[in-house]
N, C-alpha and C. Protein backbone atom coordinates (compact mmCIF):
# COMPACT_ATOMS: atom_id res chain seq x y z
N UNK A 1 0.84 -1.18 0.00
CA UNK A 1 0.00 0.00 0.00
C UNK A 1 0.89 1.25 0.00
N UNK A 2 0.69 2.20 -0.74
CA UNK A 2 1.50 3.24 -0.94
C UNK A 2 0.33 4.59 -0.31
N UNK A 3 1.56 5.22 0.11
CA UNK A 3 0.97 6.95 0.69
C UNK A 3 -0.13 7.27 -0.06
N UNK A 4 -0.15 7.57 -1.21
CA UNK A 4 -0.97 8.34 -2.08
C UNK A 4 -2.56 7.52 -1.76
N UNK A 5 -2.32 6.77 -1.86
CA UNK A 5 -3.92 5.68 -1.90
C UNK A 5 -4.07 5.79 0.03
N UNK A 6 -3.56 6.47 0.86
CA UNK A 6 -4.25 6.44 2.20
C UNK A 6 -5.73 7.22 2.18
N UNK A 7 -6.39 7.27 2.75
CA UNK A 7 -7.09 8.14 3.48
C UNK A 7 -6.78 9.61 3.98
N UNK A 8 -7.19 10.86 3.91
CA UNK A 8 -6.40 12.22 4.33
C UNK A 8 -7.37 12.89 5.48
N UNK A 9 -7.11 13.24 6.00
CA UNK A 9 -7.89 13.79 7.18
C UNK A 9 -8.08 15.43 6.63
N UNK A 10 -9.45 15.83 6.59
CA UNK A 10 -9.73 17.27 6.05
C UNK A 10 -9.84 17.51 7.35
N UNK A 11 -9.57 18.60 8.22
CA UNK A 11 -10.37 19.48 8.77
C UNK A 11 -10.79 20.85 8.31
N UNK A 12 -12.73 20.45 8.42
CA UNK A 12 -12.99 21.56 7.41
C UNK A 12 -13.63 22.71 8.18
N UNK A 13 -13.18 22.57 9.43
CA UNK A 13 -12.92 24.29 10.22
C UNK A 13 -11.58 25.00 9.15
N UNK A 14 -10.54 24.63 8.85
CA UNK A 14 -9.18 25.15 8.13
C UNK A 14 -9.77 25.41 6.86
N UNK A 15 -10.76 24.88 5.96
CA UNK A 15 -10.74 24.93 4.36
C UNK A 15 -11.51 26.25 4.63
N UNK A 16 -10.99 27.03 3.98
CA UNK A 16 -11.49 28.51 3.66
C UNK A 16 -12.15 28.13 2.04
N UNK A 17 -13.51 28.55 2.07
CA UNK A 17 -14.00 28.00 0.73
C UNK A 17 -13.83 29.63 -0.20
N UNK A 18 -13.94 29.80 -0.78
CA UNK A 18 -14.52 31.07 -1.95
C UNK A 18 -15.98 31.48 -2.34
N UNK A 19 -16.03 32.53 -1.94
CA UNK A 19 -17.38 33.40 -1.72
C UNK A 19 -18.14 32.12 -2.72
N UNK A 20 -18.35 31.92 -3.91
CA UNK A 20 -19.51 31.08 -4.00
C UNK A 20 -19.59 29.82 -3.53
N UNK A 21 -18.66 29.29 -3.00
CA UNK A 21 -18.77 28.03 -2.14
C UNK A 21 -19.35 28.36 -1.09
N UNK A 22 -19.45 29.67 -0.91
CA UNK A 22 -20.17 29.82 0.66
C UNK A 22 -21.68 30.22 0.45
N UNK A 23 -22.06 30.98 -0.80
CA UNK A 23 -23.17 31.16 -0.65
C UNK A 23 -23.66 29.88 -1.39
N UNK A 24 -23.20 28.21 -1.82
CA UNK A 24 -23.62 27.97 -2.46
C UNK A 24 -23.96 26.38 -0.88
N UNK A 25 -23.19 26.77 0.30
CA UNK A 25 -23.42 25.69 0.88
C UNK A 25 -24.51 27.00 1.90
N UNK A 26 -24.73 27.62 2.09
CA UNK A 26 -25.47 28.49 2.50
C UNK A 26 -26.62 28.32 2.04
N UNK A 27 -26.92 28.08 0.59
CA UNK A 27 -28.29 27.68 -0.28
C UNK A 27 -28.47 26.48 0.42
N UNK A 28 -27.98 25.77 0.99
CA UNK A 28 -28.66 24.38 0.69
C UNK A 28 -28.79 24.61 2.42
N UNK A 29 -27.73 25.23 3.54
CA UNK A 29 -28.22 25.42 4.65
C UNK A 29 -29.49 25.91 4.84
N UNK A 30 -29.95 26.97 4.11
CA UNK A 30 -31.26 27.91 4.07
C UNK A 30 -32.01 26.93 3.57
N UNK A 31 -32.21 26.44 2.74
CA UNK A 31 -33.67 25.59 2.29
C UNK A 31 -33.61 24.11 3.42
N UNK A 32 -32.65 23.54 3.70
CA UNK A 32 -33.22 23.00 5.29
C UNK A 32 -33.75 23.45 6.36
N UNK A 33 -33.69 24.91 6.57
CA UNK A 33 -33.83 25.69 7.25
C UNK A 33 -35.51 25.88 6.91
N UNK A 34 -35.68 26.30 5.68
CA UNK A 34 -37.04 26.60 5.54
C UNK A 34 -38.05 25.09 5.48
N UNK A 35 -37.33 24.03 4.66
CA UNK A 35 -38.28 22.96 5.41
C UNK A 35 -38.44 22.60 6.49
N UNK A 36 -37.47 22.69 7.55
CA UNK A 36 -37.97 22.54 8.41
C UNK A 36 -38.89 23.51 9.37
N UNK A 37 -39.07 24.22 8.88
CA UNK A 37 -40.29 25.77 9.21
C UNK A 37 -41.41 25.45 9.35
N UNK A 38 -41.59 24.21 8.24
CA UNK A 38 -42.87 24.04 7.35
C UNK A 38 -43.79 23.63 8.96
N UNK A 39 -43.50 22.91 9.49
CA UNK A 39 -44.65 22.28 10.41
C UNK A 39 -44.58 23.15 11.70
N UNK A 40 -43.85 24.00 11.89
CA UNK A 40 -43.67 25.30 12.72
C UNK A 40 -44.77 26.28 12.49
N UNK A 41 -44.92 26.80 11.04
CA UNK A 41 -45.32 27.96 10.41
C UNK A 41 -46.66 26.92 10.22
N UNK A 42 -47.00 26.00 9.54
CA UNK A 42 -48.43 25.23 9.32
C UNK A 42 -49.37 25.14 10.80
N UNK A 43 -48.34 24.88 12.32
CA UNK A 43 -48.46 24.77 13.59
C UNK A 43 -49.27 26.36 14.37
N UNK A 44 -48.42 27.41 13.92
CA UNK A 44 -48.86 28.50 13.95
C UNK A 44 -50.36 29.16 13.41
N UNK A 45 -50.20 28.72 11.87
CA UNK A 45 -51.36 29.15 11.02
C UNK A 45 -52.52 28.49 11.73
N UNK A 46 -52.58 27.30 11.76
CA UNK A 46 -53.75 25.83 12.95
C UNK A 46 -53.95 27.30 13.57
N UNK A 47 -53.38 27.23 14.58
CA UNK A 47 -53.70 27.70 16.03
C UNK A 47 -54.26 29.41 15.99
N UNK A 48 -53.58 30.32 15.44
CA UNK A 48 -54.01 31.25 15.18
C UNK A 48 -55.37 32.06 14.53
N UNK A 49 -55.64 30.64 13.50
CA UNK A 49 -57.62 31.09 12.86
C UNK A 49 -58.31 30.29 13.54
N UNK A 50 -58.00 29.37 14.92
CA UNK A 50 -59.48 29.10 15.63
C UNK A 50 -59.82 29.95 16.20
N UNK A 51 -59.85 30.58 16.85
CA UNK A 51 -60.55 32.14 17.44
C UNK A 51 -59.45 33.61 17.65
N UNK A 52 -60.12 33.97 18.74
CA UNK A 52 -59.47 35.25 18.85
C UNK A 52 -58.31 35.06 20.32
N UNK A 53 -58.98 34.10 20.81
CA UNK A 53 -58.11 33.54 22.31
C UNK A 53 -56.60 32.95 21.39
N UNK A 54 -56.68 32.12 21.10
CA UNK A 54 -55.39 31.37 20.67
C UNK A 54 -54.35 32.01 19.68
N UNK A 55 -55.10 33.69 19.15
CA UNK A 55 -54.70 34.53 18.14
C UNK A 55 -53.80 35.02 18.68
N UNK A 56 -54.37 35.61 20.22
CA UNK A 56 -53.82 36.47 21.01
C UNK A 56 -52.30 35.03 21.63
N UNK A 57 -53.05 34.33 21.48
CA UNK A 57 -51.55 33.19 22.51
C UNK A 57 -50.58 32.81 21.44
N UNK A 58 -50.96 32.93 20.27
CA UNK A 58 -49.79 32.98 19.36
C UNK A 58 -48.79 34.19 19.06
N UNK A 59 -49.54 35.02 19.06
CA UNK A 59 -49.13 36.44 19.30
C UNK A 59 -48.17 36.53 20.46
N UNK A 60 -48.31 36.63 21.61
CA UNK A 60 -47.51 36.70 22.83
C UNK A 60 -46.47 35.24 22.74
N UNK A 61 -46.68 34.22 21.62
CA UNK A 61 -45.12 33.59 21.93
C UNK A 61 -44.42 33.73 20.78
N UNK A 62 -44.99 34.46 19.44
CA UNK A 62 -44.42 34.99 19.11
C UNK A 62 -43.41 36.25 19.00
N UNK A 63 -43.99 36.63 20.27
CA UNK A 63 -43.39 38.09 21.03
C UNK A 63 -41.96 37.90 21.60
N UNK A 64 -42.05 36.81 22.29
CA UNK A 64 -40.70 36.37 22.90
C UNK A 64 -39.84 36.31 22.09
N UNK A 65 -38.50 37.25 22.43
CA UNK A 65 -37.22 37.39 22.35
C UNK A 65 -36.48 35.92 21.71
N UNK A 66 -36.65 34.78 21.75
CA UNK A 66 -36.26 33.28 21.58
C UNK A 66 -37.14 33.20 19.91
N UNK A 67 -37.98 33.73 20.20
CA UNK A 67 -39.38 33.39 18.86
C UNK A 67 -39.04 34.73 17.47
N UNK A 68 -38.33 35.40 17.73
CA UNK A 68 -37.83 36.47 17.06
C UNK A 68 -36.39 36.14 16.74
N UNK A 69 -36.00 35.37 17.28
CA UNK A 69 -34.86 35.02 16.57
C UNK A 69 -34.70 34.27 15.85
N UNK A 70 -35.98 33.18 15.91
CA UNK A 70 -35.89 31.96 15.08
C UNK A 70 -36.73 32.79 13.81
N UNK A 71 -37.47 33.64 14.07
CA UNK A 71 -38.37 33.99 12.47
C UNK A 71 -36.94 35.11 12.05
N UNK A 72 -35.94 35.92 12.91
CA UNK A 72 -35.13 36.45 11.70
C UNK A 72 -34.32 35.45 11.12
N UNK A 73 -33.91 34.02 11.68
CA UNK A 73 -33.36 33.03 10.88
C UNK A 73 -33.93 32.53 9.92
N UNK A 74 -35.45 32.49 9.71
CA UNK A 74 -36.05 31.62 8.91
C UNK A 74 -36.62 32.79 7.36
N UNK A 75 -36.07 34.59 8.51
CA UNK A 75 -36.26 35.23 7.32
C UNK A 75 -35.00 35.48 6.77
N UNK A 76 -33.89 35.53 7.11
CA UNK A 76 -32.34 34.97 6.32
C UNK A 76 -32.94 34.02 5.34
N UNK A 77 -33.18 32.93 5.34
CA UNK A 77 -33.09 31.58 4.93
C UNK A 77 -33.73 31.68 4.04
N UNK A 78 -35.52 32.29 3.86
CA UNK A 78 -35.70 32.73 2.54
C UNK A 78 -35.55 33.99 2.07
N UNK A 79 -34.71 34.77 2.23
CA UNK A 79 -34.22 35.56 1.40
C UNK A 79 -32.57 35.27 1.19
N UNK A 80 -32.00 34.65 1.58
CA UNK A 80 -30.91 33.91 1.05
C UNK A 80 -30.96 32.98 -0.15
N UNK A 81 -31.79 32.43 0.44
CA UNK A 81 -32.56 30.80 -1.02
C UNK A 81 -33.34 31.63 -1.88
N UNK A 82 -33.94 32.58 -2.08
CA UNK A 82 -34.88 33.54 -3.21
C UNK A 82 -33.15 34.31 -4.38
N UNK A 83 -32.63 34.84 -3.45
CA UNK A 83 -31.58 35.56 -4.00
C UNK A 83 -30.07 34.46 -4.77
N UNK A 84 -30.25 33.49 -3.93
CA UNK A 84 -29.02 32.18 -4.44
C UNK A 84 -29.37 31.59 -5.69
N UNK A 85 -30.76 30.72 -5.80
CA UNK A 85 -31.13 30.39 -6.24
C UNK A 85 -32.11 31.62 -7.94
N UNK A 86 -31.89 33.02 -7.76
CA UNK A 86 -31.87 33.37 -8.83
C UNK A 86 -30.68 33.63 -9.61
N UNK A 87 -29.51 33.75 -8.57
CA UNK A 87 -27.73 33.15 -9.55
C UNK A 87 -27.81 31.99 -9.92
N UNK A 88 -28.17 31.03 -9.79
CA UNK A 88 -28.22 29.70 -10.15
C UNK A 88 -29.15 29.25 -11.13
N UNK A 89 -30.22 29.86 -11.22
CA UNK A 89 -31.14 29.66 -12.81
C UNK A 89 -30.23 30.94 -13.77
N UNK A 90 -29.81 31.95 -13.47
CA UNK A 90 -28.92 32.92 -14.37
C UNK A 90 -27.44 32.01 -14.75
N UNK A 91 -26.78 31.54 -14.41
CA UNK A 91 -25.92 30.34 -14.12
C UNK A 91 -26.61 29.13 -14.87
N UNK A 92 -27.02 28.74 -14.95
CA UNK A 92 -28.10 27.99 -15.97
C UNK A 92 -28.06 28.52 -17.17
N UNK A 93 -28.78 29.48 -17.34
CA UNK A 93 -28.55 30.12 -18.81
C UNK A 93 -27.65 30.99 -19.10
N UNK A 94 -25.91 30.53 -18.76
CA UNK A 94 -25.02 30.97 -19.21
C UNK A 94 -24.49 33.00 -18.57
N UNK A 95 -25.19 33.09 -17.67
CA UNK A 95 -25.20 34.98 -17.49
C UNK A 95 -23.91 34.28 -16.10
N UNK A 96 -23.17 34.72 -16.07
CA UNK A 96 -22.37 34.84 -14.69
C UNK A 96 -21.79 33.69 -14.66
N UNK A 97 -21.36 33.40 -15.52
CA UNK A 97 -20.55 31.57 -15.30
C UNK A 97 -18.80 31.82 -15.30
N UNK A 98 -18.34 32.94 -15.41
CA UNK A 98 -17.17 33.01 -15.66
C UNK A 98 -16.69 33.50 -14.29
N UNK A 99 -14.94 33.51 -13.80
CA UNK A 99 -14.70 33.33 -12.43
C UNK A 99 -14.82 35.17 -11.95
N UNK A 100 -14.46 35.96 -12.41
CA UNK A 100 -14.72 37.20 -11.71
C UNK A 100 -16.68 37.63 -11.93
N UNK A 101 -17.60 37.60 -13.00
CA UNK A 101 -18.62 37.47 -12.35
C UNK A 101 -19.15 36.53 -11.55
N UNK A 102 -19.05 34.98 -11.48
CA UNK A 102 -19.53 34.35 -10.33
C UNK A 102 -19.00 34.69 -9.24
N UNK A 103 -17.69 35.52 -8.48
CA UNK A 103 -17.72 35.94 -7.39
C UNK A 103 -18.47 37.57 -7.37
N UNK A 104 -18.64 38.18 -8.05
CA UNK A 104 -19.21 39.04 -8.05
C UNK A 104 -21.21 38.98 -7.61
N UNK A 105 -21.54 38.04 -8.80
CA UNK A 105 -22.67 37.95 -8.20
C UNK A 105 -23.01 37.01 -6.63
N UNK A 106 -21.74 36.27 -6.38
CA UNK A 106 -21.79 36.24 -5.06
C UNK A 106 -21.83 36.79 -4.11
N UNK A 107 -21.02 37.78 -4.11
CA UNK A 107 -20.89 38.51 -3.28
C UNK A 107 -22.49 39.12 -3.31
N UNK A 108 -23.17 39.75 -4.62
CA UNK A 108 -24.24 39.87 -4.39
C UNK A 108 -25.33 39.77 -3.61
N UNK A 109 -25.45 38.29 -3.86
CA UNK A 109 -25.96 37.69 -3.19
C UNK A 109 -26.29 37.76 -1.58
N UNK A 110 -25.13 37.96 -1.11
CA UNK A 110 -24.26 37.30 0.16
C UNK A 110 -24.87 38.92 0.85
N UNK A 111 -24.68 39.92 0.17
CA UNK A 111 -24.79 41.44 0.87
C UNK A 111 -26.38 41.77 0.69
N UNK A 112 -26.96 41.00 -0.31
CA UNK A 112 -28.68 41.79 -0.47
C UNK A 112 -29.42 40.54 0.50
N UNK A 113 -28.86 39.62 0.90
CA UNK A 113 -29.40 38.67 1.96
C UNK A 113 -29.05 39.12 3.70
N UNK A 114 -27.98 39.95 3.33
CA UNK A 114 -27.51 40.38 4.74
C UNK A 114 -28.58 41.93 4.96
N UNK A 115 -28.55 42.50 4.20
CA UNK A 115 -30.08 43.57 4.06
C UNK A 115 -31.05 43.35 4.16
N UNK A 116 -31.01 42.39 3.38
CA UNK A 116 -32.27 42.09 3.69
C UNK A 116 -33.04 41.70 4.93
N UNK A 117 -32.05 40.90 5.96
CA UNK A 117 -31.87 40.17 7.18
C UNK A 117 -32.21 41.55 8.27
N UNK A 118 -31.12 42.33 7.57
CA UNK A 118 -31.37 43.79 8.84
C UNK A 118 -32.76 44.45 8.41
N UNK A 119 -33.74 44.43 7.38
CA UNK A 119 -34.83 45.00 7.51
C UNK A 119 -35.70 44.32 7.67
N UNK A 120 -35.38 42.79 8.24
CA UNK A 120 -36.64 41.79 8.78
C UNK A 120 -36.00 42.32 10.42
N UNK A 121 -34.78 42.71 10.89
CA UNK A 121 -34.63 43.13 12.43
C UNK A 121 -35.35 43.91 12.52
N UNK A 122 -35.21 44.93 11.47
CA UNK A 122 -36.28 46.29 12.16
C UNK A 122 -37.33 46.09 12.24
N UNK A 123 -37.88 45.38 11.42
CA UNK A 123 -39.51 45.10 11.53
C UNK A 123 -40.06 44.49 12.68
N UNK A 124 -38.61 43.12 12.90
CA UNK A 124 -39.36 42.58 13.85
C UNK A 124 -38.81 43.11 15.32
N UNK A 125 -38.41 44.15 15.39
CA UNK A 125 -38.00 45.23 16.48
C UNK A 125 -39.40 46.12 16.97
């Protein structure tokens, strides 16, 4: 058995990826993120149109400080995956495939998701 054919140990705290490696493992973080929402947000909707009592009790745990952090994560997540995923159908049809625009529209990406993120804080401030 020779060196080359071992096994290599990555540690991938050390691999520094390149802006679209990040928004591109970021896409796929965010849309786990939003499926798993689904029975959160379906859980919410239930409870909130049986009356006006349970409107108000969704309301007040949505109020909590813990419950505001998880909806500005889940509003990252789709506006990360809305904005990734329109480089990636443009990327599809040939617009941004070359190496200084695909980091460019990464970076894009990466800064109108981070805005976007700070005007779901204010709102939900």
């Amino acid at each position: 058995m020779t060196l080359s054919n071992s096994p290599k140990y990555l540690n991938l705290i050390k691999i520094r990826l390149p802006i679209p490696g990040l928004v591109s493992f970021a896409h796929r973080v965010s849309g786990v993120l939003m499926f798993l929402a689904i029975p959160l947000a379906a859980y919410f909707l239930h409870e909130s149109i049986q009356d006006a009592e349970t409107y108000q009790q969704v309301l007040n745990l949505l109020a909590h400080p813990l419950a505001r952090l998880i909806l500005l994560i889940i509003g990252w997540s789709i506006c990360h995956h809305l904005y990734a995923g329109i480089r990636y159908l443009l990327i599809d049809v040939d617009i941004g495939v070359g190496l200084q625009p695909a980091r460019m529209s990464a970076a894009v990406v990466m800064a109108a998701a981070l805005v976007s993120t700070l005007v779901i804080l204010v709102l939900l401030l």
